[in-house]
C-alpha atoms as a PDB file:
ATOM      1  CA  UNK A   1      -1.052 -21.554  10.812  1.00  0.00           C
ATOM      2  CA  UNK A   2      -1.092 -19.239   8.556  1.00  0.00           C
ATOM      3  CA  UNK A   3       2.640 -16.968   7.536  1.00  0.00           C
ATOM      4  CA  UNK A   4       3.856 -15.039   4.623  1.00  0.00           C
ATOM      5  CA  UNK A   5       7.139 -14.774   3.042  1.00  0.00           C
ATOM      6  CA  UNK A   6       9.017 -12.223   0.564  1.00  0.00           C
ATOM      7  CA  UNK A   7      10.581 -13.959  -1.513  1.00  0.00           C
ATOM      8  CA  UNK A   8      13.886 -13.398  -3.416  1.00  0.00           C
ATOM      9  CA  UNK A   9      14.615 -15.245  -7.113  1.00  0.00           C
ATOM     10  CA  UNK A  10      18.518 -15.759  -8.072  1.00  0.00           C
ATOM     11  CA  UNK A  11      19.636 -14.120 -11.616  1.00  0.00           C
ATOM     12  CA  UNK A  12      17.059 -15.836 -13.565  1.00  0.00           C
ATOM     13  CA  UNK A  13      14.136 -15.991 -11.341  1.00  0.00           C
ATOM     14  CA  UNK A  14      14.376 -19.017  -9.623  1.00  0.00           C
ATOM     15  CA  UNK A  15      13.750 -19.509  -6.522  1.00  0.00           C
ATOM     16  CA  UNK A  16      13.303 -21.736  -3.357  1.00  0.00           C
ATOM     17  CA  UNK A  17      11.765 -22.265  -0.112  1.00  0.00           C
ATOM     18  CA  UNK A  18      11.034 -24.606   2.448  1.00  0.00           C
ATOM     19  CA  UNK A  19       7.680 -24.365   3.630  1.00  0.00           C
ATOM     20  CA  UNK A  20       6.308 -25.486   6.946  1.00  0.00           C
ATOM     21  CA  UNK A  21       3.980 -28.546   7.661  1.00  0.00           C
ATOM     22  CA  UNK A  22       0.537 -28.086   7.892  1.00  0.00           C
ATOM     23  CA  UNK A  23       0.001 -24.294   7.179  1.00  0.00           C
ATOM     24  CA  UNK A  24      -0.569 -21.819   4.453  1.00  0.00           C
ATOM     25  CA  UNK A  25       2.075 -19.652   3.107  1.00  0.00           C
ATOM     26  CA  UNK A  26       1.868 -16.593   0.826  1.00  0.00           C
ATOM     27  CA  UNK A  27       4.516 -15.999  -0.861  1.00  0.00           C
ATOM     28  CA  UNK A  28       5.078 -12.121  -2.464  1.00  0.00           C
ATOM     29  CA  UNK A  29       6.672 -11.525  -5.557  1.00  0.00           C
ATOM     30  CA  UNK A  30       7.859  -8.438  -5.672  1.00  0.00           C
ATOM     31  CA  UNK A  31       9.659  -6.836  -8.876  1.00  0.00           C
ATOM     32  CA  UNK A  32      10.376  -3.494 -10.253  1.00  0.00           C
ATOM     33  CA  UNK A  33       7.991  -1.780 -12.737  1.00  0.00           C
ATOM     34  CA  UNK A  34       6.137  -5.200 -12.523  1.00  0.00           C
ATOM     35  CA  UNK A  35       2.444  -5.555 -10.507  1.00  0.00           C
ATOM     36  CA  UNK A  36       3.749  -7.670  -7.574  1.00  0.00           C
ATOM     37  CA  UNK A  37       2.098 -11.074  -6.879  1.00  0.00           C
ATOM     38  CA  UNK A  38       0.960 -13.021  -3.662  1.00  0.00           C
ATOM     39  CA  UNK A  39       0.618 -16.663  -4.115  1.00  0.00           C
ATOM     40  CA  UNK A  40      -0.894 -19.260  -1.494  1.00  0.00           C
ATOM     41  CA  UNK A  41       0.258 -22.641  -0.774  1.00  0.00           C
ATOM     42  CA  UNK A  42      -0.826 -25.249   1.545  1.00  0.00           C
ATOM     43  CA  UNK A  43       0.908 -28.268   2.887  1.00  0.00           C
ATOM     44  CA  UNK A  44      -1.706 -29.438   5.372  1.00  0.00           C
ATOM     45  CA  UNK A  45      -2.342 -32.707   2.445  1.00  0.00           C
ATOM     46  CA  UNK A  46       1.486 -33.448   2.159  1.00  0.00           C
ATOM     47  CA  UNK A  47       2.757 -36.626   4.388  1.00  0.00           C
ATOM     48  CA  UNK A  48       6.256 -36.646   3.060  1.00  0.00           C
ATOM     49  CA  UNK A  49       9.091 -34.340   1.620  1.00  0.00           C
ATOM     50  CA  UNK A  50       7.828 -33.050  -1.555  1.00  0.00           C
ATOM     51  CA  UNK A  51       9.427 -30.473  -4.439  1.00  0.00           C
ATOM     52  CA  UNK A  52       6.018 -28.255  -5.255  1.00  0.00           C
ATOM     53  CA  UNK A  53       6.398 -26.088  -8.358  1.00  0.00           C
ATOM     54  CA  UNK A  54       4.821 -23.037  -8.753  1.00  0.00           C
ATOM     55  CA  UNK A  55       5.951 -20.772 -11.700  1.00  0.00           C
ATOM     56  CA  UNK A  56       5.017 -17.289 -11.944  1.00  0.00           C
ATOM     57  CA  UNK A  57       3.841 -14.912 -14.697  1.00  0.00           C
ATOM     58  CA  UNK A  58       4.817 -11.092 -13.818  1.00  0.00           C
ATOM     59  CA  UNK A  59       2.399  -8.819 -15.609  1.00  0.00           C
ATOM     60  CA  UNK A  60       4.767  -5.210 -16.768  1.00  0.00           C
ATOM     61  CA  UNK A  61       3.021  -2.017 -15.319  1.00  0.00           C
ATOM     62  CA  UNK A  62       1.309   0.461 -17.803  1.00  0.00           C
ATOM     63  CA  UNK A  63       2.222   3.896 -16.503  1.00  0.00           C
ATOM     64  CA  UNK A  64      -0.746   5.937 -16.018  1.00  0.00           C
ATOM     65  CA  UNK A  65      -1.678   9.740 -17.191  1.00  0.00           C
ATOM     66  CA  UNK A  66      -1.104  12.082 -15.161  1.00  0.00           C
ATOM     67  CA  UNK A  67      -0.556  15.742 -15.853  1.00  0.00           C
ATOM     68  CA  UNK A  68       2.447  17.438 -13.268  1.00  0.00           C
ATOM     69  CA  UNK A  69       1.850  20.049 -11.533  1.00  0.00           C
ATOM     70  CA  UNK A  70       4.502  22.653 -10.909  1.00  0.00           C
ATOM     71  CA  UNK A  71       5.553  21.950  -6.867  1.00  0.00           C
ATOM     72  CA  UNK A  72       4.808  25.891  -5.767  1.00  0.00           C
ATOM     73  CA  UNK A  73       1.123  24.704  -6.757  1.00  0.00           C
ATOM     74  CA  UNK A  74       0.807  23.319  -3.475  1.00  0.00           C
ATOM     75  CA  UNK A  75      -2.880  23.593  -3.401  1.00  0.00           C
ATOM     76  CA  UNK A  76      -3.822  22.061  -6.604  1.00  0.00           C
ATOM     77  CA  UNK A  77      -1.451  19.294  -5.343  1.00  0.00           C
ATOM     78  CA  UNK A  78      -3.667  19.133  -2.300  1.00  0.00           C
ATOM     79  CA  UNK A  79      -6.382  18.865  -3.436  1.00  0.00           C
ATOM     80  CA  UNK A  80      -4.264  15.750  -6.144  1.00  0.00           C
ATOM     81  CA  UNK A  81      -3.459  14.161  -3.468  1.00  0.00           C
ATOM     82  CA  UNK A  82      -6.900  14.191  -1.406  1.00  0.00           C
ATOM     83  CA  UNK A  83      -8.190  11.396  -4.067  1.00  0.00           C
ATOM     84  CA  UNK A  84      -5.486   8.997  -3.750  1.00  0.00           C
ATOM     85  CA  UNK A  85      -6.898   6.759  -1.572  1.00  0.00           C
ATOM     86  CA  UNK A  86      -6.756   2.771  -1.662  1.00  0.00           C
ATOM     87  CA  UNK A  87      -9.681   0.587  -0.491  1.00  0.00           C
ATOM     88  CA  UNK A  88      -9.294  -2.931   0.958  1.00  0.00           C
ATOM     89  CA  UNK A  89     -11.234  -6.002   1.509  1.00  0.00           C
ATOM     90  CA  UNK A  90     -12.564  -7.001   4.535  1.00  0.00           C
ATOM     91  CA  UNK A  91      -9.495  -8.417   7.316  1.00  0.00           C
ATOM     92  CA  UNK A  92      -7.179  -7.873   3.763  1.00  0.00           C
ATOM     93  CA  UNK A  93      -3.915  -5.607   3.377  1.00  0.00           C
ATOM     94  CA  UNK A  94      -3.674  -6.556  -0.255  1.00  0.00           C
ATOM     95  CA  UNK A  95      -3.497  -4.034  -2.663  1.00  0.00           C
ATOM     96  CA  UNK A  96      -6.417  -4.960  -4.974  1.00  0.00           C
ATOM     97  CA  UNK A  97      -7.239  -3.859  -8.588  1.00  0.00           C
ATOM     98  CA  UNK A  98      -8.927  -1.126  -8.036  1.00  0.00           C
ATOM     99  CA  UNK A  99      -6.596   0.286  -5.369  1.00  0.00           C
ATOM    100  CA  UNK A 100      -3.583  -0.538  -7.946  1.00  0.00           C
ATOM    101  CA  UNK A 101      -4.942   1.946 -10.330  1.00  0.00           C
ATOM    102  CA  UNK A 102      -4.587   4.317  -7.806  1.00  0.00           C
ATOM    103  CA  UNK A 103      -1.246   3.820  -6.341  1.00  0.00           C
ATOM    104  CA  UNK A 104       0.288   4.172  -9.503  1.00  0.00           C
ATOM    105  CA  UNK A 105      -0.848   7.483  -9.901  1.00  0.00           C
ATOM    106  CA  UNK A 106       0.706   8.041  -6.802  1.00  0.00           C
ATOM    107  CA  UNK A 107       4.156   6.842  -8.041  1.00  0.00           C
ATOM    108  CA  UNK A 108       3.821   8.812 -11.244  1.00  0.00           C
ATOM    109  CA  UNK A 109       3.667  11.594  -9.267  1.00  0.00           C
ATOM    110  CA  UNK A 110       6.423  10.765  -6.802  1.00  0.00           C
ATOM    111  CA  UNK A 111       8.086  10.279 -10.023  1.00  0.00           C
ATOM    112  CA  UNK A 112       7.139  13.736 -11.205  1.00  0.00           C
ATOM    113  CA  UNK A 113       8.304  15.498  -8.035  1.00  0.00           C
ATOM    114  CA  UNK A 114      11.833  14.274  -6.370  1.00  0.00           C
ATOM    115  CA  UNK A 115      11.504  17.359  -3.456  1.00  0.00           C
ATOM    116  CA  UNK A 116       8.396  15.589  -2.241  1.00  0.00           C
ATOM    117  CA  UNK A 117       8.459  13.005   0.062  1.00  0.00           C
ATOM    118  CA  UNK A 118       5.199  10.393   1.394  1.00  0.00           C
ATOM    119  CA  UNK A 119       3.821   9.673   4.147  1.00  0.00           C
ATOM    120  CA  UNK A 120       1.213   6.519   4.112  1.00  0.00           C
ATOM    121  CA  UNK A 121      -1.586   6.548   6.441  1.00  0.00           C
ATOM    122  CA  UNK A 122      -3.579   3.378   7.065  1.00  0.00           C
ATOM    123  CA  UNK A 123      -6.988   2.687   9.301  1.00  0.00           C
ATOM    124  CA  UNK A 124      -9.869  -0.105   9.729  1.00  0.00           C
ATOM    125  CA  UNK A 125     -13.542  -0.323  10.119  1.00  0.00           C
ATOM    126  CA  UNK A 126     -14.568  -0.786  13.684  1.00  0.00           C
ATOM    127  CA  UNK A 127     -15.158  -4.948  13.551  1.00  0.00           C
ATOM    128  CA  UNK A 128     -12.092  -6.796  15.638  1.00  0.00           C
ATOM    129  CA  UNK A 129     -10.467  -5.362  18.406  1.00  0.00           C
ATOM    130  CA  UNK A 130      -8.259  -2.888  18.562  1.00  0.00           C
ATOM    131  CA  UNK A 131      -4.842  -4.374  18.881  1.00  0.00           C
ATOM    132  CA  UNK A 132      -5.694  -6.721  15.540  1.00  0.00           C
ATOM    133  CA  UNK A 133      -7.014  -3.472  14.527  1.00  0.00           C
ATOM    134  CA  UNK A 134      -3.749  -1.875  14.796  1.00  0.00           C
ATOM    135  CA  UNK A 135      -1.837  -4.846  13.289  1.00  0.00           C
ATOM    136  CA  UNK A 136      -3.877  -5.071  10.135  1.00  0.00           C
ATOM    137  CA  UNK A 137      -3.800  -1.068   9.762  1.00  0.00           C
ATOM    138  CA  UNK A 138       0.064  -1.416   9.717  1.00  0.00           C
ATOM    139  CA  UNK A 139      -0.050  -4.438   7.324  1.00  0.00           C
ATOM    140  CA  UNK A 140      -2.143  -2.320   5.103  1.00  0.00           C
ATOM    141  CA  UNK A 141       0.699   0.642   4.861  1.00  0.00           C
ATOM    142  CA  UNK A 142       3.453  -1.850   4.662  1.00  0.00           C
ATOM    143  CA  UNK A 143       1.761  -3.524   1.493  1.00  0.00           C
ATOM    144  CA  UNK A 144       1.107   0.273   0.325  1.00  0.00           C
ATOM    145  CA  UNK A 145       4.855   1.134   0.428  1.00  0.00           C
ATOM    146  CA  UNK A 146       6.087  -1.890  -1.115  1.00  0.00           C
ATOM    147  CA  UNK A 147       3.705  -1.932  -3.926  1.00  0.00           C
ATOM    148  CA  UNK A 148       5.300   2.255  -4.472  1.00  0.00           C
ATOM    149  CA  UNK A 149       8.693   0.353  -4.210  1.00  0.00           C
ATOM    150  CA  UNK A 150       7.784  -2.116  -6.682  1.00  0.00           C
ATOM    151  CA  UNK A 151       7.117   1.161  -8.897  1.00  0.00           C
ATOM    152  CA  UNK A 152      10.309   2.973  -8.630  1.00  0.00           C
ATOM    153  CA  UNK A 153       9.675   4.843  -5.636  1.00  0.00           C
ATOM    154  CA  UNK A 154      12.920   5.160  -2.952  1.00  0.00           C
ATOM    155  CA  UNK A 155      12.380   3.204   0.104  1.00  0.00           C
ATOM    156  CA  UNK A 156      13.808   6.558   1.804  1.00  0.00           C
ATOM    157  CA  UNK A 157      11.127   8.911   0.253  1.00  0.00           C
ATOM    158  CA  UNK A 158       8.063   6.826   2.525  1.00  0.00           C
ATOM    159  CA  UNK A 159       6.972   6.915   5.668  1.00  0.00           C
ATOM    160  CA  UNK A 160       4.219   4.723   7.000  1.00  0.00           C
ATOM    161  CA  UNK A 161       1.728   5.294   9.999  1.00  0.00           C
ATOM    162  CA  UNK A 162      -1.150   2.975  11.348  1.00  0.00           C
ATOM    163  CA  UNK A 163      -4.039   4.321  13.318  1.00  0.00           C
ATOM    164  CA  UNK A 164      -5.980   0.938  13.426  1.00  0.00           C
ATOM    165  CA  UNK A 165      -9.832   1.834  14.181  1.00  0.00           C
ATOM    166  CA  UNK A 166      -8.903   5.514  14.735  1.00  0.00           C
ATOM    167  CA  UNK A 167     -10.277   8.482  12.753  1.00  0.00           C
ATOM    168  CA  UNK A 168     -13.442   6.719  10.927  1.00  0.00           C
ATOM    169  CA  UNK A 169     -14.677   8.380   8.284  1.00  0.00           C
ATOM    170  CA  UNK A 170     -18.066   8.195   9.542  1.00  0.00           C
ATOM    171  CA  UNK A 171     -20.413   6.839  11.907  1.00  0.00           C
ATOM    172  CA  UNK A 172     -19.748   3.118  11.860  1.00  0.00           C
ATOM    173  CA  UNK A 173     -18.345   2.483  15.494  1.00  0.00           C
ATOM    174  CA  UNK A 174     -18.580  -0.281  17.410  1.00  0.00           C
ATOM    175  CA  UNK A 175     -22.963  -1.166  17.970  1.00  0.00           C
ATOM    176  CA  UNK A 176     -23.849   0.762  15.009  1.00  0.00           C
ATOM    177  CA  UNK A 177     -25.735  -1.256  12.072  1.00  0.00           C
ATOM    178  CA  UNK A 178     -23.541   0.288   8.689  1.00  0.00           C
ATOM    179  CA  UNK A 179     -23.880  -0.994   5.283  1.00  0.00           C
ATOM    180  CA  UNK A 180     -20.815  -2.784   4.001  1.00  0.00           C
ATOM    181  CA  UNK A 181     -20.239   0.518   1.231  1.00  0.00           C
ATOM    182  CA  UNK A 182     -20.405   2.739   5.009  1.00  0.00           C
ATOM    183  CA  UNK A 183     -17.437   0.286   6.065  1.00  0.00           C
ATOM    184  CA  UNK A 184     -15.752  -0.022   3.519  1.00  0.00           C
ATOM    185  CA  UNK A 185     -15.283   3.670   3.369  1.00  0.00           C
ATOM    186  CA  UNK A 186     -13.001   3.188   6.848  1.00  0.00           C
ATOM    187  CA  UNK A 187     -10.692   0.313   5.584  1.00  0.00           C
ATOM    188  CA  UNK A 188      -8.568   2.687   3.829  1.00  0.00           C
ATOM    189  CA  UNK A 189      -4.590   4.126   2.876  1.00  0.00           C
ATOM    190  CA  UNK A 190      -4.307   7.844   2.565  1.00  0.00           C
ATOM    191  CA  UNK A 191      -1.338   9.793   1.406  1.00  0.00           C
ATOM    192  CA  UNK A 192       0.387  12.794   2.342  1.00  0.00           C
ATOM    193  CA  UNK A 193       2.627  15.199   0.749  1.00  0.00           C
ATOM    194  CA  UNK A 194       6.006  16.446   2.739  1.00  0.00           C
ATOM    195  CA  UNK A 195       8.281  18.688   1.663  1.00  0.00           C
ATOM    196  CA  UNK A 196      11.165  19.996   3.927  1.00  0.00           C
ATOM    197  CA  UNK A 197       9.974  18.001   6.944  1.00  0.00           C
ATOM    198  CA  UNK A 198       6.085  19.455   6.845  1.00  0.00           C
ATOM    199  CA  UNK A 199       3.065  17.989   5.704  1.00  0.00           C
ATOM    200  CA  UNK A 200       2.004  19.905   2.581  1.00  0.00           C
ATOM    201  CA  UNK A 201      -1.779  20.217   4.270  1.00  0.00           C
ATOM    202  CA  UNK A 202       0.795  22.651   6.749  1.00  0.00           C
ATOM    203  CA  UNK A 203       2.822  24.487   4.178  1.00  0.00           C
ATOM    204  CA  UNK A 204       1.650  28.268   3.302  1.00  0.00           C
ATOM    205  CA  UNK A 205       2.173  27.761  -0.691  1.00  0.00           C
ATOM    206  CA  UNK A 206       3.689  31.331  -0.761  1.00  0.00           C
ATOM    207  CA  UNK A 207       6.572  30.049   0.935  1.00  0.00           C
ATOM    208  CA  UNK A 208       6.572  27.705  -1.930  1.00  0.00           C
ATOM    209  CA  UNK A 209       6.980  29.864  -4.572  1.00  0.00           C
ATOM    210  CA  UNK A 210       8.772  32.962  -2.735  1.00  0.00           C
ATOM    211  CA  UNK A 211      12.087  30.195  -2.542  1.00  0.00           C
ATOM    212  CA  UNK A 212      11.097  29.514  -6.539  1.00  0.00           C
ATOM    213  CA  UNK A 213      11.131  33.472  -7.408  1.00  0.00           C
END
């Protein structure tokens, strides 16, 4: 059996939980302006009422580069935004290394521009059915969100969706023989821009800049 819990630390950051017999638990740290942690334990080995301790080293986020561009530039900030996209692991909804580096830029930005709001978009290769499908691809935008949370972002400012196996990126359906860089490709988060209610994609950026004149 396999669950995960958030987990909240008192004043000083202590916490504590009791975990179920025989069954892994991931536990997510989750601070602000910190990269957030998941942590694993097992209690199939323990017979008897036991105190485990596990103490945990936060690592402080770096903020990364990122030049702002004015919000009546709504192309160049489509064309921004277009690149953000995080990568997973196979059956995974972490947010890994490589993926982190990427998400931050999207909370700079966030940062950069209050009048936008987000909208996080999250799919699957074609392996597994569709229902886990579905689950996994919203598992993937909730970890998405919280790690912008964990950054400063307002829980307010984004929106998730979940389209499971929908909308590949290519040809790697179900009976086709893909590489694991074709499917990897598919188990993705993309972003989107809103501002007033529309997706930025939507927005003539005349509008834009007629309300800034």
């Amino acid at each position: 059996m396999n669950q995960q819990l958030m987990v909240k630390t008192d004043d000083k950051g202590h916490y504590s939980y009791e975990l179920p017999k025989d069954a892994n638990t991931k536990l997510y740290f989750n601070v602000p302006n910190f990269k957030a942690v998941n942590l694993e334990v097992g209690t199939q080995d323990i017979q008897s009422d036991t105190i485990l301790i596990r103490d945990i080293a936060l690592e402080k986020m770096m903020e990364t580069a990122i030049s702002k561009i004015p919000a009546e530039e709504c192309d160049a900030i489509r064309k921004l935004i277009s690149q953000f996209i995080l990568y997973y692991d196979l059956d995974k909804s972490f947010i890994r290394k490589d993926a982190a580096l990427v998400a931050d830029k999207v909370a700079i930005f966030l940062k950069q521009h209050p009048e936008f709001e987000l909208v996080a978009s999250s799919y699957c290769d074609s392996r597994a059915s569709h229902a886990y499908n579905m689950g996994l691809s919203l598992r993937r935008s909730q970890a998405a969100k919280q790690y912008l949370i964990a950054r400063g972002i307002e829980d307010s400012r984004i929106k998730i969706r979940y389209f499971g196996e929908q909308n590949l990126v290519n040809d790697c359906k179900d009976g086709v023989n893909c590489s694991e860089v074709q499917q990897q490709l598919n188990r993705r988060t993309q972003f989107y821009i809103v501002h007033k209610g529309k997706k930025i994609e939507d927005i003539d950026c005349a509008t834009i800049r007629s309300a800034r004149k």
